[in-house]
Protein backbone atom coordinates (compact mmCIF):
# COMPACT_ATOMS: atom_id res chain seq x y z
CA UNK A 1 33.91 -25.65 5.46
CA UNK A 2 30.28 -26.27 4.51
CA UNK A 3 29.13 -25.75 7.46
CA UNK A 4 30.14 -22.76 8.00
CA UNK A 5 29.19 -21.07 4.84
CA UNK A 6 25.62 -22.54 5.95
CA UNK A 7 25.92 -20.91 9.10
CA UNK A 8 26.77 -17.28 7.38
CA UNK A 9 24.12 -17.71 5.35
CA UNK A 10 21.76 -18.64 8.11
CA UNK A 11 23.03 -15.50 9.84
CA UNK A 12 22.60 -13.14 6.93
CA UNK A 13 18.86 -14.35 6.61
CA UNK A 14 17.96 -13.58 10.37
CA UNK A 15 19.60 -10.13 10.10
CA UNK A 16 17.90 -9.45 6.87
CA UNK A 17 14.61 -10.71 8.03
CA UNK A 18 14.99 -8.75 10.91
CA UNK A 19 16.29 -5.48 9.25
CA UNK A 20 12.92 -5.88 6.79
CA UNK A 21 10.68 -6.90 9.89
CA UNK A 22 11.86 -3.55 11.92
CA UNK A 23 11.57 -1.90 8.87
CA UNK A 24 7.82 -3.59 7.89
CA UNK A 25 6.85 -1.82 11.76
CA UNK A 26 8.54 1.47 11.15
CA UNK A 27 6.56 2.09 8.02
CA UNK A 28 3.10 0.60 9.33
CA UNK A 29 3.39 3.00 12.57
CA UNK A 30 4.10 5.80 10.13
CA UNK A 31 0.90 4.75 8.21
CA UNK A 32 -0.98 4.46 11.24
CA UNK A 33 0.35 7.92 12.62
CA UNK A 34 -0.81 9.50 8.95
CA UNK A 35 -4.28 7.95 8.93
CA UNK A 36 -5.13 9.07 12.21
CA UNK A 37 -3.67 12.72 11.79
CA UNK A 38 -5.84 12.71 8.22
CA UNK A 39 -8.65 11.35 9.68
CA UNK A 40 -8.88 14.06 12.28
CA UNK A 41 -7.88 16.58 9.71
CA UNK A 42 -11.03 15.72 7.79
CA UNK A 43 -13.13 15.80 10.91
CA UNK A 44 -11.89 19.13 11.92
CA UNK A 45 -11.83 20.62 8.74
CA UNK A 46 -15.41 19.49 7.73
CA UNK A 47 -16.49 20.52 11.37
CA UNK A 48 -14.93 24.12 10.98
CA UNK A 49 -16.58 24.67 7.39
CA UNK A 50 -19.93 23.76 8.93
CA UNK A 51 -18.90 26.25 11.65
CA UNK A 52 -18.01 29.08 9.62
CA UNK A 53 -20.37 28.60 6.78
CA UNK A 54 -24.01 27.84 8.33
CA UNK A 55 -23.43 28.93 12.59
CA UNK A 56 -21.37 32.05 12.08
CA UNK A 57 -22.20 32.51 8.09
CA UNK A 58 -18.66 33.52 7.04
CA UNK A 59 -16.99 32.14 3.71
CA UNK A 60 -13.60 31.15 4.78
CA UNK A 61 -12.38 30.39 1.31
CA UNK A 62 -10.14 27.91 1.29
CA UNK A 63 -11.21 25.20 3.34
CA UNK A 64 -12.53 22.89 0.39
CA UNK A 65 -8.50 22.69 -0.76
CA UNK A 66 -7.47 21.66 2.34
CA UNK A 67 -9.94 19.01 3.19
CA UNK A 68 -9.86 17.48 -0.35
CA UNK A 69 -5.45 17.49 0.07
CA UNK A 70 -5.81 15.53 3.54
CA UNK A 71 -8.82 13.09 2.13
CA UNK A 72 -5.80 12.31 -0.83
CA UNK A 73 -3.83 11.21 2.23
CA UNK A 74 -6.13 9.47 4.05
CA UNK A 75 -7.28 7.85 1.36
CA UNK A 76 -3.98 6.71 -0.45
CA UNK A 77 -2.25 5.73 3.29
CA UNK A 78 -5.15 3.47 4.43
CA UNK A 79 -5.41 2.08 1.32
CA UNK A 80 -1.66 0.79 1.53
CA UNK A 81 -2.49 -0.13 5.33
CA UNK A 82 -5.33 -2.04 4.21
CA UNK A 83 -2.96 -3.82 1.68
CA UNK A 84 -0.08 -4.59 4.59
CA UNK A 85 -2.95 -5.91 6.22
CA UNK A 86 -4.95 -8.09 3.70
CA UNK A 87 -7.84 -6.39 4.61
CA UNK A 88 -8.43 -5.04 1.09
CA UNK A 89 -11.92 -5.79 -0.59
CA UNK A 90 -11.14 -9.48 -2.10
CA UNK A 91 -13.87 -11.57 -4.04
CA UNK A 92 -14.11 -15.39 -2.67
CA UNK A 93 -15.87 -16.36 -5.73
CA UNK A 94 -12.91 -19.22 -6.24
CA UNK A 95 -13.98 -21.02 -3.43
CA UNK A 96 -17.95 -21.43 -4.62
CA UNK A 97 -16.08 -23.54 -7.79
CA UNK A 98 -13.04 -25.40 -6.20
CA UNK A 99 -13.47 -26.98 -3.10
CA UNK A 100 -9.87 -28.72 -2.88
CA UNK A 101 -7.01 -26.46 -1.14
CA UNK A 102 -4.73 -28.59 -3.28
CA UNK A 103 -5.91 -27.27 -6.66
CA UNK A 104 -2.93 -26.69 -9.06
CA UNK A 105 -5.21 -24.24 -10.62
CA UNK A 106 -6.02 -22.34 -7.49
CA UNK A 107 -2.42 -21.74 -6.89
CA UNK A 108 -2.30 -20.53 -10.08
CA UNK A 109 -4.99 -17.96 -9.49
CA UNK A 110 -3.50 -17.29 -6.01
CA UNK A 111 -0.12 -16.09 -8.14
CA UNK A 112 -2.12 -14.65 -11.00
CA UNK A 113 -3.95 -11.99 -8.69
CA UNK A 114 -0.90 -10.63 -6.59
CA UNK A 115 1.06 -10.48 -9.93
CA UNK A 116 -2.06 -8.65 -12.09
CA UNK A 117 -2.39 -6.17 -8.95
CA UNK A 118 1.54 -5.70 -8.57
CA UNK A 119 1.78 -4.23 -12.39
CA UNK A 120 -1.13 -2.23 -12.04
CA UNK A 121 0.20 -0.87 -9.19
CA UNK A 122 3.43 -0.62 -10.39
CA UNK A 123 2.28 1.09 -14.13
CA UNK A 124 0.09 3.71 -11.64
CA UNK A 125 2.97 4.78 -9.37
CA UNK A 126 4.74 5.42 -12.74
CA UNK A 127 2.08 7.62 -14.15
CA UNK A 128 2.14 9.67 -10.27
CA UNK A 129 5.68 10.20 -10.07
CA UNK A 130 5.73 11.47 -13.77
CA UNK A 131 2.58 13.74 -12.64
CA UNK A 132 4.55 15.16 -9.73
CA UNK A 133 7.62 15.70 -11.42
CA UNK A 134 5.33 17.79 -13.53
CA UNK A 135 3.09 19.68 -10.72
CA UNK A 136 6.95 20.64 -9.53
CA UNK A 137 8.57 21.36 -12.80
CA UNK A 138 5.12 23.66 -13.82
CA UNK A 139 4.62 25.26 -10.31
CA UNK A 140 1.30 24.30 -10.47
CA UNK A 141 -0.40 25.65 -7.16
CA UNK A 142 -4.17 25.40 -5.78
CA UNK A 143 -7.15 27.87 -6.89
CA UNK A 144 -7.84 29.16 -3.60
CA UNK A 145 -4.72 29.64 -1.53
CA UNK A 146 -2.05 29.20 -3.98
CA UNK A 147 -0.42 25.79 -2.25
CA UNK A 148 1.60 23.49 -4.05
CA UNK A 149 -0.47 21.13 -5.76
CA UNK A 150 2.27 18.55 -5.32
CA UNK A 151 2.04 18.25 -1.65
CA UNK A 152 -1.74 16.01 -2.81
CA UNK A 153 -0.21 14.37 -5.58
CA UNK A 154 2.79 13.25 -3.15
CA UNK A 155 0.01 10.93 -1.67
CA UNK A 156 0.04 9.59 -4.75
CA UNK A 157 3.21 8.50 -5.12
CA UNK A 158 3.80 7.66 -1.33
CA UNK A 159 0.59 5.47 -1.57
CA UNK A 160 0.78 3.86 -4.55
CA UNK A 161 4.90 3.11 -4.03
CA UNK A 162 3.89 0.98 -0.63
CA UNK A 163 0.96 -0.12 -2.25
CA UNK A 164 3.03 -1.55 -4.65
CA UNK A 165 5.54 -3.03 -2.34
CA UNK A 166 3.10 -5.06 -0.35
CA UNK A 167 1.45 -6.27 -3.37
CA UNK A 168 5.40 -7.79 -4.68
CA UNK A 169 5.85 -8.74 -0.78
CA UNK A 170 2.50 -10.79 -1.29
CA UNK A 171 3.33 -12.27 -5.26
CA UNK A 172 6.99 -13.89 -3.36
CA UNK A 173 4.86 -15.10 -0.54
CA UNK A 174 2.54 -16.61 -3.09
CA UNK A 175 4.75 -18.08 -5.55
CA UNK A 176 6.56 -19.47 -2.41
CA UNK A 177 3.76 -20.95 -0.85
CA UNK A 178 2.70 -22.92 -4.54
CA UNK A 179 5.96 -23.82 -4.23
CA UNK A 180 5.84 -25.73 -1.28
CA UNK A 181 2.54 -27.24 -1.89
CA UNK A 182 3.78 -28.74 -5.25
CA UNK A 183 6.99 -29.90 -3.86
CA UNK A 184 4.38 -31.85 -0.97
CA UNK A 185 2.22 -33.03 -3.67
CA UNK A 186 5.52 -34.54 -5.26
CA UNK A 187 6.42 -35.51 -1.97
CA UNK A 188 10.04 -34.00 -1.96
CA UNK A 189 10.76 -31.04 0.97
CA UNK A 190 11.60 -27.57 0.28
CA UNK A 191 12.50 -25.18 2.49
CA UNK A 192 12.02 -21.57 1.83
């Protein structure tokens, strides 16, 4: 009978690590797709104000709204790629002080970080959905064209929500990994 509640629960961790694997791809292909459609949204948009203002000398008002609402996007999605990634900028300055990989107190660091940048996250995602809720509930639209304001403060939120994700993703993977070391200092096994 053991057995074959082991072998469930086996089961149910392969689908679920599979379910949150296709899902992990899914959302970094979406990220991907946004950063690249921002990023040549900015080039064009730059390139056509350059156009317009200094070759052809025309104002085309307007154009300053909708660079600065895809530079929120580009900026807030590569920001949360860059965090999937663990390409984020990350000081080393541990390493200068603690040579030993089997520090107790650089595991203790390597939780501390993840967990300090997972509630700052977290608190700022709070204060952008409250700030969208209000850009909807007080129609607040741009100077120039009249847009909703919330479609840039949706970057916002959207950012800062996978930001945050990754950043808990990384805390478990941390906490796991001092974990195991301890239980190998101790000399016991633990599997994850």
């Amino acid at each position: 009978m053991l057995s074959k509640v082991d072998s469930s629960t086996s089961a149910d961790r392969r689908l679920i690590t599979r379910v949150l694997s296709i899902a992990s791809l899914v959302l970094s292909r979406a990220q991907q797709v946004l950063i690249i459609l921002s990023a040549l949204g900015l080039i064009l948009g730059v390139v056509t104000m350059v156009l317009l203002r200094y070759v052809v000398q025309v104002k085309f008002f307007g154009t300053e709204e909708i660079i600065l609402m895809t530079a929120a996007w580009f900026y807030f999605m590569a920001a949360s790629y860059a965090s999937c990634k663990g390409k984020y900028v990350r000081s080393q300055a541990l390493d200068f002080f603690m040579k030993s990989e089997e520090s107790v107190i650089r595991d203790i660091v390597g939780i501390l970080f993840p967990f300090i940048g997972f509630c700052v996250c977290a608190i700022t995602c709070y204060w952008a959905f409250n700030y969208l809720a209000w850009t909807f509930s007080a129609h607040v639209r741009t100077v120039t064209l009249g847009w909703p304001f919330s479609f840039s403060v949706m970057s916002m939120v959207v950012g800062m929500a996978i930001l945050t994700i990754y950043l808990l993703v990384e805390l478990v993977k941390s906490v796991q990994n001092a974990i195991v070391k301890h239980a190998k200092r101790r000399g016991k096994q633990w599997t994850r």
